[in-house]
N, C-alpha and C. Protein backbone atom coordinates (compact mmCIF):
# COMPACT_ATOMS: atom_id res chain seq x y z
N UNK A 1 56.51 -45.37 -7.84
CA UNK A 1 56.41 -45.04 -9.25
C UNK A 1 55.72 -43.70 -9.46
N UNK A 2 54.85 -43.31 -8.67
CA UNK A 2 54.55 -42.30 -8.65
C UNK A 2 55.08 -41.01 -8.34
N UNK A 3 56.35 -40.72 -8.14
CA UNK A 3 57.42 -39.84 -7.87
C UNK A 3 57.99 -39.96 -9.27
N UNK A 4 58.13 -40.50 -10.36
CA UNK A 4 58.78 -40.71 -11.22
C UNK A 4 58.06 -40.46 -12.18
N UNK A 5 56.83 -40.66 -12.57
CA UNK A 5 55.77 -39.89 -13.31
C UNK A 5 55.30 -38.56 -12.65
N UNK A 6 55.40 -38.27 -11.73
CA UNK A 6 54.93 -36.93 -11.06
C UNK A 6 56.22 -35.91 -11.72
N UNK A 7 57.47 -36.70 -11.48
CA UNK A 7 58.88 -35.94 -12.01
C UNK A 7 59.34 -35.86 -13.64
N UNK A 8 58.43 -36.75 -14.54
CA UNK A 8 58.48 -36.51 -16.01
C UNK A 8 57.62 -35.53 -16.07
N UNK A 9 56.30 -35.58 -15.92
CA UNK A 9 55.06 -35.05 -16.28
C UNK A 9 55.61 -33.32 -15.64
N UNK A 10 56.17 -33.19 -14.65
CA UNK A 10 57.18 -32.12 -14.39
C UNK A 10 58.04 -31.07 -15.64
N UNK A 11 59.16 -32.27 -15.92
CA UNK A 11 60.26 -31.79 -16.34
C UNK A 11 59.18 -31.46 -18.30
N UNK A 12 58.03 -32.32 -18.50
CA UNK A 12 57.72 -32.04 -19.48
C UNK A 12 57.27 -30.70 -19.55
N UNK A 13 56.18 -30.16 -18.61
CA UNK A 13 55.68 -29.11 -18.42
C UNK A 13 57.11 -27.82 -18.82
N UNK A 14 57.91 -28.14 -18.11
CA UNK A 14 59.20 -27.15 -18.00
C UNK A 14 59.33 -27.18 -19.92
N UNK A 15 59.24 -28.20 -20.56
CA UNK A 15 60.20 -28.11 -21.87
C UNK A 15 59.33 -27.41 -22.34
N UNK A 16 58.02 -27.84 -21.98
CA UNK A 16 56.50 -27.05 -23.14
C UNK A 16 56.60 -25.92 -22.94
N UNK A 17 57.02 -25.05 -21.71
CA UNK A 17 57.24 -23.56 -21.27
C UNK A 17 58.45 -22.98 -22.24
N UNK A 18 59.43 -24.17 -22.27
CA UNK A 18 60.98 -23.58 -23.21
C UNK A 18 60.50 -23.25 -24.65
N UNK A 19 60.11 -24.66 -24.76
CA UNK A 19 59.40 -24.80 -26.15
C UNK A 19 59.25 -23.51 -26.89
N UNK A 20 58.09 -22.94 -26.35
CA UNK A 20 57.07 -21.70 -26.73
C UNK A 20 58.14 -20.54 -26.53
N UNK A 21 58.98 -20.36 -25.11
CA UNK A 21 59.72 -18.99 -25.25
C UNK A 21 60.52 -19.14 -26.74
N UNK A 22 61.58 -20.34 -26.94
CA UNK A 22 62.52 -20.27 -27.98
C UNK A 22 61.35 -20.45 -29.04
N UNK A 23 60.35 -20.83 -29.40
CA UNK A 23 59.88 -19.97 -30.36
C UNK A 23 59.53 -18.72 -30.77
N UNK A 24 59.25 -17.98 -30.00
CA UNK A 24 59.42 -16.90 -29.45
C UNK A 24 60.45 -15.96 -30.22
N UNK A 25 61.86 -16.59 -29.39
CA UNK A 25 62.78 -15.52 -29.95
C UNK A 25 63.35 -16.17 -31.26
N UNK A 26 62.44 -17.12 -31.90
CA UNK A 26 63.12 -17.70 -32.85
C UNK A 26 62.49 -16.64 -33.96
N UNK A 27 60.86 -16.49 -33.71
CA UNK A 27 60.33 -15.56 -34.75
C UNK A 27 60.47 -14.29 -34.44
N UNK A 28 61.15 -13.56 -33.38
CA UNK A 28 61.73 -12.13 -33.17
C UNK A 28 62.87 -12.19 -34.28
N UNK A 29 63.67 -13.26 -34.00
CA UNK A 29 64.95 -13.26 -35.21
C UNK A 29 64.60 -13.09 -36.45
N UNK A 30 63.42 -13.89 -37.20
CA UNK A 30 63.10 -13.80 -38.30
C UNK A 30 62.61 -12.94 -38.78
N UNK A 31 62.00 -11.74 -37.94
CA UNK A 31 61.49 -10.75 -38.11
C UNK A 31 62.26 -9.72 -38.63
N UNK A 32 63.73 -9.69 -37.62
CA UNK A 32 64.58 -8.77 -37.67
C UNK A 32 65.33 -9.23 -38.94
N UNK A 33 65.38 -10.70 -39.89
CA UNK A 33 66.02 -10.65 -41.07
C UNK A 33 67.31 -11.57 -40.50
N UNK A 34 67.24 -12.13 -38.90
CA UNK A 34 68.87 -12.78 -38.72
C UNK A 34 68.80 -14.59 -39.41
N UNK A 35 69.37 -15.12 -39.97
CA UNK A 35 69.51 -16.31 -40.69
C UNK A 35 70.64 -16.63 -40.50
N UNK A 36 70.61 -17.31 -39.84
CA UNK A 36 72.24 -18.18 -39.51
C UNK A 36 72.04 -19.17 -38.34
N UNK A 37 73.67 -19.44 -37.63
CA UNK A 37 73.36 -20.52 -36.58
C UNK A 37 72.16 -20.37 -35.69
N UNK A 38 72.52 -19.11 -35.50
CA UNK A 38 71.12 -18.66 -33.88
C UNK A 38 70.04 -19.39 -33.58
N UNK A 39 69.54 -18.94 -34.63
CA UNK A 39 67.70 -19.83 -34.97
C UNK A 39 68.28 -21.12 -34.86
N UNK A 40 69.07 -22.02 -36.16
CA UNK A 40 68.62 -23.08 -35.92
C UNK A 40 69.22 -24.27 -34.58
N UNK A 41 70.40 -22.99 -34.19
CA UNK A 41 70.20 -23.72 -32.91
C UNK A 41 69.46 -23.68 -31.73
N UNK A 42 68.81 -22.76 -31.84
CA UNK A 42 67.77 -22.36 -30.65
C UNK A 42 67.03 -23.96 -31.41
N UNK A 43 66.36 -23.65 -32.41
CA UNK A 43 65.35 -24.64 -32.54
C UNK A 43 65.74 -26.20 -32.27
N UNK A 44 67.11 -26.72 -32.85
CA UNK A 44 67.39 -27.62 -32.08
C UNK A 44 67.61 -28.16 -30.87
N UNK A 45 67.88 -27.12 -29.72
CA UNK A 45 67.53 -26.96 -28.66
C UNK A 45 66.40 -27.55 -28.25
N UNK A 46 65.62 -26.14 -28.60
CA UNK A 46 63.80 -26.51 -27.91
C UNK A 46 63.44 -27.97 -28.39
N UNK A 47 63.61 -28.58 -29.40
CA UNK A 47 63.34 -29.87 -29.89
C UNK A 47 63.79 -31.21 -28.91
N UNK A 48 65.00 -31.00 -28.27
CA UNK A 48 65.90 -31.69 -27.70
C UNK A 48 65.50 -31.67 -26.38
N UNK A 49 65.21 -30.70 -25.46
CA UNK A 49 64.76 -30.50 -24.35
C UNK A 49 63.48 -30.70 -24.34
N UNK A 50 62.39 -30.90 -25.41
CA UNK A 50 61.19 -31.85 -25.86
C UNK A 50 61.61 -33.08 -24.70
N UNK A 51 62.22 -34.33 -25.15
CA UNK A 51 62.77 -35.02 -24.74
C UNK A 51 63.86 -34.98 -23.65
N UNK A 52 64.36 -34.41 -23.19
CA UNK A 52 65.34 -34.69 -22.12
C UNK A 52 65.06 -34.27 -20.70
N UNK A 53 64.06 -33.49 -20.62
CA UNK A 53 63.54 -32.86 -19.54
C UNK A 53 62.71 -33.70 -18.87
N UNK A 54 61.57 -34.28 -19.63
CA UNK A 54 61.02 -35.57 -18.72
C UNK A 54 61.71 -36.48 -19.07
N UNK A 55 62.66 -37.16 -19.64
CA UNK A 55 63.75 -37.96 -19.26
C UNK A 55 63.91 -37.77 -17.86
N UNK A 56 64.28 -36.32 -17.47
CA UNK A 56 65.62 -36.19 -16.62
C UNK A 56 64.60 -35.90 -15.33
N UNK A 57 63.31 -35.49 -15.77
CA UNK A 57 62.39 -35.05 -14.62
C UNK A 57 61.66 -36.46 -14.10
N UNK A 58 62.02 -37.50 -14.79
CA UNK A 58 61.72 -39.31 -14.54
C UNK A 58 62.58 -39.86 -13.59
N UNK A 59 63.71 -39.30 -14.09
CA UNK A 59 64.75 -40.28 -13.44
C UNK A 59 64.86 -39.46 -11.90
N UNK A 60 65.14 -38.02 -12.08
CA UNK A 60 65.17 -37.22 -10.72
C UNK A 60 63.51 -38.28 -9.49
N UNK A 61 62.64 -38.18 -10.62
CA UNK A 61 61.46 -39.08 -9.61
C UNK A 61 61.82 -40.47 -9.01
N UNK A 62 62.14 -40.91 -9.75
CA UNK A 62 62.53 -42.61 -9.48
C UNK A 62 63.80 -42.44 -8.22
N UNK A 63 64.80 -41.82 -7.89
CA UNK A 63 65.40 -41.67 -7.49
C UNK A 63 64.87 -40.99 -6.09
N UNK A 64 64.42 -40.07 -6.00
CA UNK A 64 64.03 -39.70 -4.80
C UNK A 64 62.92 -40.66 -4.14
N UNK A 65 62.10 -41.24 -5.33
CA UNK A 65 61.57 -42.35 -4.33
C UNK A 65 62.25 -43.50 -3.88
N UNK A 66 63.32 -43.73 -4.49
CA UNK A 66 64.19 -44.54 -3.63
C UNK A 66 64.91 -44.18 -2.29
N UNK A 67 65.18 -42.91 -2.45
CA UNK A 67 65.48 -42.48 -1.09
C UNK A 67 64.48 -42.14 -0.05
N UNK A 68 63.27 -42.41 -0.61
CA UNK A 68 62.23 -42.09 0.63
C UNK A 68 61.98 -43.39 1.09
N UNK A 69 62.36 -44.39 0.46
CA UNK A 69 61.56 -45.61 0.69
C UNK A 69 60.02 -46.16 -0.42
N UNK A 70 59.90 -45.42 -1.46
CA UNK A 70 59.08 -45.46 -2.52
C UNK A 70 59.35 -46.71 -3.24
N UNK A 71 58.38 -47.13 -3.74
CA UNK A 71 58.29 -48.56 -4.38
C UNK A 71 58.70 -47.82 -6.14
């Protein structure tokens, strides 16, 4: 189990890094005056990969500890 929390607590770190860049270029856009899809799909993005990254950084754990022989 510990490969599987080691691999969320992972994939979370990764989204919190996305997170912050696509905010980032979300308020470069707003700066420059762009309003349309861009932003709000960036932002739905970063929101989404909130969640799917330690999803996916859980399951990648659970899985390799099955192939090691991990409980």
């Amino acid at each position: 189990m510990a490969y599987a929390l080691i691999g969320g607590l992972v994939g979370l770190a990764f989204a919190a890094v996305e997170y912050w860049m696509f905010g980032a270029l979300i308020s470069r856009a707003s700066v420059r005056g762009d309003e349309g899809r861009g932003p709000r799909i960036l932002d739905l993005a970063r929101k989404t990969q909130l969640i799917l990254f330690p999803v996916a950084g859980f399951v990648v754990g659970w899985m390799l500890a099955g192939s090691f022989g991990g409980q």
